[in-house]
N, C-alpha and C. Protein backbone atom coordinates (compact mmCIF):
# COMPACT_ATOMS: atom_id res chain seq x y z
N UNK A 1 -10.06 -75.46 -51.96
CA UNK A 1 -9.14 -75.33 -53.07
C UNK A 1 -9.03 -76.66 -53.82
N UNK A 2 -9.26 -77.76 -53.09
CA UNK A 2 -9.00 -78.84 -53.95
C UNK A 2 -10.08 -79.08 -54.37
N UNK A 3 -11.50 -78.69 -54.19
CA UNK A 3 -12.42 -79.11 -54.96
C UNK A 3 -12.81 -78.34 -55.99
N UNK A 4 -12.31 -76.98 -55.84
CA UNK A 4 -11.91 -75.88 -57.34
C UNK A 4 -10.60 -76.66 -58.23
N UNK A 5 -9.57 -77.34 -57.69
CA UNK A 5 -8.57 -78.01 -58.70
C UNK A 5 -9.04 -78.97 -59.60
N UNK A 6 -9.98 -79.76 -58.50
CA UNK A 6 -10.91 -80.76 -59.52
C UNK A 6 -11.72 -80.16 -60.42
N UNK A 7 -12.24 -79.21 -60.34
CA UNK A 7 -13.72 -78.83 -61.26
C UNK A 7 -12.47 -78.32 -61.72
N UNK A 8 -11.70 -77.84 -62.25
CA UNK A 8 -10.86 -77.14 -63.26
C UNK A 8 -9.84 -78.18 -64.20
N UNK A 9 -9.31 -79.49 -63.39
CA UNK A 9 -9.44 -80.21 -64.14
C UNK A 9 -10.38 -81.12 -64.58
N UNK A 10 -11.45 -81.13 -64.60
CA UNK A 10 -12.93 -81.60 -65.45
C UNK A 10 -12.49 -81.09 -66.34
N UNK A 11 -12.10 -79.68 -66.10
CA UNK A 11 -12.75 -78.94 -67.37
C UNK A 11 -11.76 -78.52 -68.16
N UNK A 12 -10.13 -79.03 -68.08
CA UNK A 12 -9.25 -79.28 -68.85
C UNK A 12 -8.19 -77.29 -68.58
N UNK A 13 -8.48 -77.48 -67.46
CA UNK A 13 -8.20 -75.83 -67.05
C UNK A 13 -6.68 -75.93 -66.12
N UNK A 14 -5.81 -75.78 -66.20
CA UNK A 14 -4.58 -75.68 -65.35
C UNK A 14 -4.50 -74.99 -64.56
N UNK A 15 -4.75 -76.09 -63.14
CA UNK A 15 -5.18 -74.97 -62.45
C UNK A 15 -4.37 -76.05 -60.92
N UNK A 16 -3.52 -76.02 -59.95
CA UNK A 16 -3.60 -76.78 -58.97
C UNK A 16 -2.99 -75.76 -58.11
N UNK A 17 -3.32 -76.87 -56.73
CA UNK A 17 -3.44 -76.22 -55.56
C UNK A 17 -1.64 -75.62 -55.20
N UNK A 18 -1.00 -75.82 -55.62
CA UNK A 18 0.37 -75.83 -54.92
C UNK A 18 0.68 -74.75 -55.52
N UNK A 19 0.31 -74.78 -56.97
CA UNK A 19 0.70 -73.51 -58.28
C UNK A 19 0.15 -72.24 -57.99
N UNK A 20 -0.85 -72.56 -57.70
CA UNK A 20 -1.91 -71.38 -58.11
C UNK A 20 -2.74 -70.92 -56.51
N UNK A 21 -3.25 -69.53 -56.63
CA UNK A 21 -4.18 -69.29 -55.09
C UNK A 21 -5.40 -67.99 -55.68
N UNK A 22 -5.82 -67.91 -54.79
CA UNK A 22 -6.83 -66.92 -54.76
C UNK A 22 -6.74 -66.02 -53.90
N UNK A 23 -6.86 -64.96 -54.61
CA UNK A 23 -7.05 -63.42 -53.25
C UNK A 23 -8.00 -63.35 -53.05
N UNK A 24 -8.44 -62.80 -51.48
CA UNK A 24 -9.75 -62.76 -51.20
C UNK A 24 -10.49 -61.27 -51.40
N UNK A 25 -11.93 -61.79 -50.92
CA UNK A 25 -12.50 -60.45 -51.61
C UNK A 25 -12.09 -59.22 -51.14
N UNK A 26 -11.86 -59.05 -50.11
CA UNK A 26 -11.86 -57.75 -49.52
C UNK A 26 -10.05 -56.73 -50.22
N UNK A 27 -9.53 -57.88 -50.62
CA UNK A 27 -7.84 -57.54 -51.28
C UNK A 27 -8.41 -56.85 -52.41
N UNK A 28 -9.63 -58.16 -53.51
CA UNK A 28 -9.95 -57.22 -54.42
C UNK A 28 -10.72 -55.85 -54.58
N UNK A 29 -11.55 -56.09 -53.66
CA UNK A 29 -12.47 -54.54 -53.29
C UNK A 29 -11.23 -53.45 -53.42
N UNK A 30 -10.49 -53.47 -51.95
CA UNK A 30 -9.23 -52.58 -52.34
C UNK A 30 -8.90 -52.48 -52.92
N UNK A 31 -8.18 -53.41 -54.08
CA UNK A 31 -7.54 -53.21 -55.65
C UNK A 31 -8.67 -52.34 -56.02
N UNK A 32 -9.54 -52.46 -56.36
CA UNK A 32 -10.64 -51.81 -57.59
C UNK A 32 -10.42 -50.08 -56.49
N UNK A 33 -10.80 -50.02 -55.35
CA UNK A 33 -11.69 -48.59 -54.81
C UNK A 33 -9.85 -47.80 -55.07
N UNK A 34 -8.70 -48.57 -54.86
CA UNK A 34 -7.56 -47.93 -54.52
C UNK A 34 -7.72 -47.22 -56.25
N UNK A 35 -7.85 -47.87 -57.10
CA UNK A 35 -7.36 -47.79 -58.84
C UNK A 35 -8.58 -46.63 -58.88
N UNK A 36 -9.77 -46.80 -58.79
CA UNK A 36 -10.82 -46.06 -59.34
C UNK A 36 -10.37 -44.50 -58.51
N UNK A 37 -9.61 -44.48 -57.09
CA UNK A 37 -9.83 -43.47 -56.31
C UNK A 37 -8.57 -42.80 -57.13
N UNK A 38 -7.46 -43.71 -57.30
CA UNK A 38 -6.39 -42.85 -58.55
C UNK A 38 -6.77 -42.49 -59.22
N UNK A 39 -7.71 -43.00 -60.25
CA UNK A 39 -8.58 -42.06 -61.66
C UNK A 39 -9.21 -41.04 -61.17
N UNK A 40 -9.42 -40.55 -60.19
CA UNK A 40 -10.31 -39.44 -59.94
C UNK A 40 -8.82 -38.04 -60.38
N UNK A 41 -10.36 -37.02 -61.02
CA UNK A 41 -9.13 -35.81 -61.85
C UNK A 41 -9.74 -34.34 -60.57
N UNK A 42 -9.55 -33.91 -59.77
CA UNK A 42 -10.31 -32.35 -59.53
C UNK A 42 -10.24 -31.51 -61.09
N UNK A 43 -11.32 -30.85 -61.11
CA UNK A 43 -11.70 -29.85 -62.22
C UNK A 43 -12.14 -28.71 -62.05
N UNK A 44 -11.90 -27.32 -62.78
CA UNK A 44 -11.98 -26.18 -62.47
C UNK A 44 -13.68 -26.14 -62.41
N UNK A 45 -14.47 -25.69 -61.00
CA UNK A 45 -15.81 -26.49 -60.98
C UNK A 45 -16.16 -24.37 -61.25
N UNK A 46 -17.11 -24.02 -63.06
CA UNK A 46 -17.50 -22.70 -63.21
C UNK A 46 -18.88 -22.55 -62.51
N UNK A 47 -20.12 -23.01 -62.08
CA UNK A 47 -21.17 -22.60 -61.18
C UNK A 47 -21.38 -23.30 -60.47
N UNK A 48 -22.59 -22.71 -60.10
CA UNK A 48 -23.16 -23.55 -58.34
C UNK A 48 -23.66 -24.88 -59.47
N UNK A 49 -24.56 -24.78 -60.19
CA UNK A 49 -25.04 -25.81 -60.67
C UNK A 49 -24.13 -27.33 -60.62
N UNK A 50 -22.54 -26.80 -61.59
CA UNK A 50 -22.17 -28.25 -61.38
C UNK A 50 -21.72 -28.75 -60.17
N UNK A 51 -21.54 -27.46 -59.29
CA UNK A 51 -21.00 -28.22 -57.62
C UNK A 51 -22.14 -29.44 -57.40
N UNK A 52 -23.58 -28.73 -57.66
CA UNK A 52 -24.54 -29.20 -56.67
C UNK A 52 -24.55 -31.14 -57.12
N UNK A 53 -24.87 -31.04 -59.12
CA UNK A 53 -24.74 -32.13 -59.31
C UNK A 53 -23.20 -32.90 -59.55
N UNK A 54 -21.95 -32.19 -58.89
CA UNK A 54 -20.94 -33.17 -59.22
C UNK A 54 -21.52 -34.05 -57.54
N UNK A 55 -21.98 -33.39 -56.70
CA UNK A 55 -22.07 -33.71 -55.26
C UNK A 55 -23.46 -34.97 -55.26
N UNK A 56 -24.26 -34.51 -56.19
CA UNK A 56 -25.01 -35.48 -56.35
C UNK A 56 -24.25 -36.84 -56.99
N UNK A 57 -23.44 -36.83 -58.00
CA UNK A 57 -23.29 -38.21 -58.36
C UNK A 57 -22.17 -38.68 -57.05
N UNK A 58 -21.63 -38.04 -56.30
CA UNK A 58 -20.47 -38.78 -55.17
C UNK A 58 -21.61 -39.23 -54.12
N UNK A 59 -22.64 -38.24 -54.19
CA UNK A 59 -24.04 -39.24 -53.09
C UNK A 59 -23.80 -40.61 -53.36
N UNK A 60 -24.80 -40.39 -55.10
CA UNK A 60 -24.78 -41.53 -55.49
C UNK A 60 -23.96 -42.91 -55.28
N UNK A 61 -22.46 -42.50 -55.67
CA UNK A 61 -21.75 -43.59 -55.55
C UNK A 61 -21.51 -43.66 -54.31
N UNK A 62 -21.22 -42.95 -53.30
CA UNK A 62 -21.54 -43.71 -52.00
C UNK A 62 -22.35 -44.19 -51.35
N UNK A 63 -23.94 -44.54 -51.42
CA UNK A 63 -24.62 -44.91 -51.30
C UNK A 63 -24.95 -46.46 -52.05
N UNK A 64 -24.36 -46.08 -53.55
CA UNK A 64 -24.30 -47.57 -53.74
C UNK A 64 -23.04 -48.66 -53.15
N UNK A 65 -21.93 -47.64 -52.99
CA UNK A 65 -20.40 -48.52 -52.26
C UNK A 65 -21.51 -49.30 -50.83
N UNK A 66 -22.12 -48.01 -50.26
CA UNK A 66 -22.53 -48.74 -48.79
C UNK A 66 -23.18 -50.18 -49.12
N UNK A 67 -24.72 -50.31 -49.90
CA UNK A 67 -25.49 -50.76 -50.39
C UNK A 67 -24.08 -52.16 -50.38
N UNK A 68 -23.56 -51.98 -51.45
CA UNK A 68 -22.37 -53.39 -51.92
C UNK A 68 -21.70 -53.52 -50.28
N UNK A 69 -21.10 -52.85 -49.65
CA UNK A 69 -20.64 -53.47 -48.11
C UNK A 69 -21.54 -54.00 -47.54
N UNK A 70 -22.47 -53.64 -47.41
CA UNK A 70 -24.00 -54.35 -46.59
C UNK A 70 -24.15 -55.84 -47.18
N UNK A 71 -24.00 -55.86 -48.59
CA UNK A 71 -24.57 -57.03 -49.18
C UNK A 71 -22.99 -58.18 -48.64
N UNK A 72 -22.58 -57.60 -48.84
CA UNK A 72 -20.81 -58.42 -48.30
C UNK A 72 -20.90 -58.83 -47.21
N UNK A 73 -20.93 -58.13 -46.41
CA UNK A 73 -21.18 -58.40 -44.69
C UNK A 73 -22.59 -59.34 -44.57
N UNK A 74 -23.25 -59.15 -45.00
CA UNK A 74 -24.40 -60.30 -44.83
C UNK A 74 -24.15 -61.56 -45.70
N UNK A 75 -23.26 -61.55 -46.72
CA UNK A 75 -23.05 -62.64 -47.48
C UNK A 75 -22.40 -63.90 -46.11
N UNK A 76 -22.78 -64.99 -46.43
CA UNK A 76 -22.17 -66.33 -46.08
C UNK A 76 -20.94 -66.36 -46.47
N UNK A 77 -20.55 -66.24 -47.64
CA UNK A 77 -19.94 -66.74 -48.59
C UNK A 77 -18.47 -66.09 -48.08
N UNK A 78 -18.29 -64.79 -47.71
CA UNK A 78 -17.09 -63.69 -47.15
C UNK A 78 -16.62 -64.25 -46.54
């Protein structure tokens, strides 16, 4: 934190350690999956067709959520 206070005052940014903090990633992951999982609407689903591809794009996005946890968990940086 104090070597983010310095590079922020370099750079004329108000920013210090006592004032100010950071949430970590996993708080923000939650923020975003909690907000995006509120936007979800159910819809009156009329054939097989759109079941098959509404089911295809929730593949999709779970496969990429996994893909992003994998890359997290192997990150250093977490």
């Amino acid at each position: 934190m104090s070597a983010l206070e310095k590079t922020c005052q370099e750079k004329g940014i108000n920013f210090t350690v006592y004032n100010n903090h950071i949430r970590c990633m996993a708080y923000i992951i939650n923020l975003t999956v909690q907000d995006a999982l509120s936007n979800l609407k159910v819809g009156y689903i009329e054939s097989k067709d759109e079941i098959l591809n509404q089911n295809k794009e929730i593949v999709d996005v779970i496969s990429k959520l996994c893909k992003l946890v994998i890359k997290i968990l192997a990150s250093s940086q977490r």
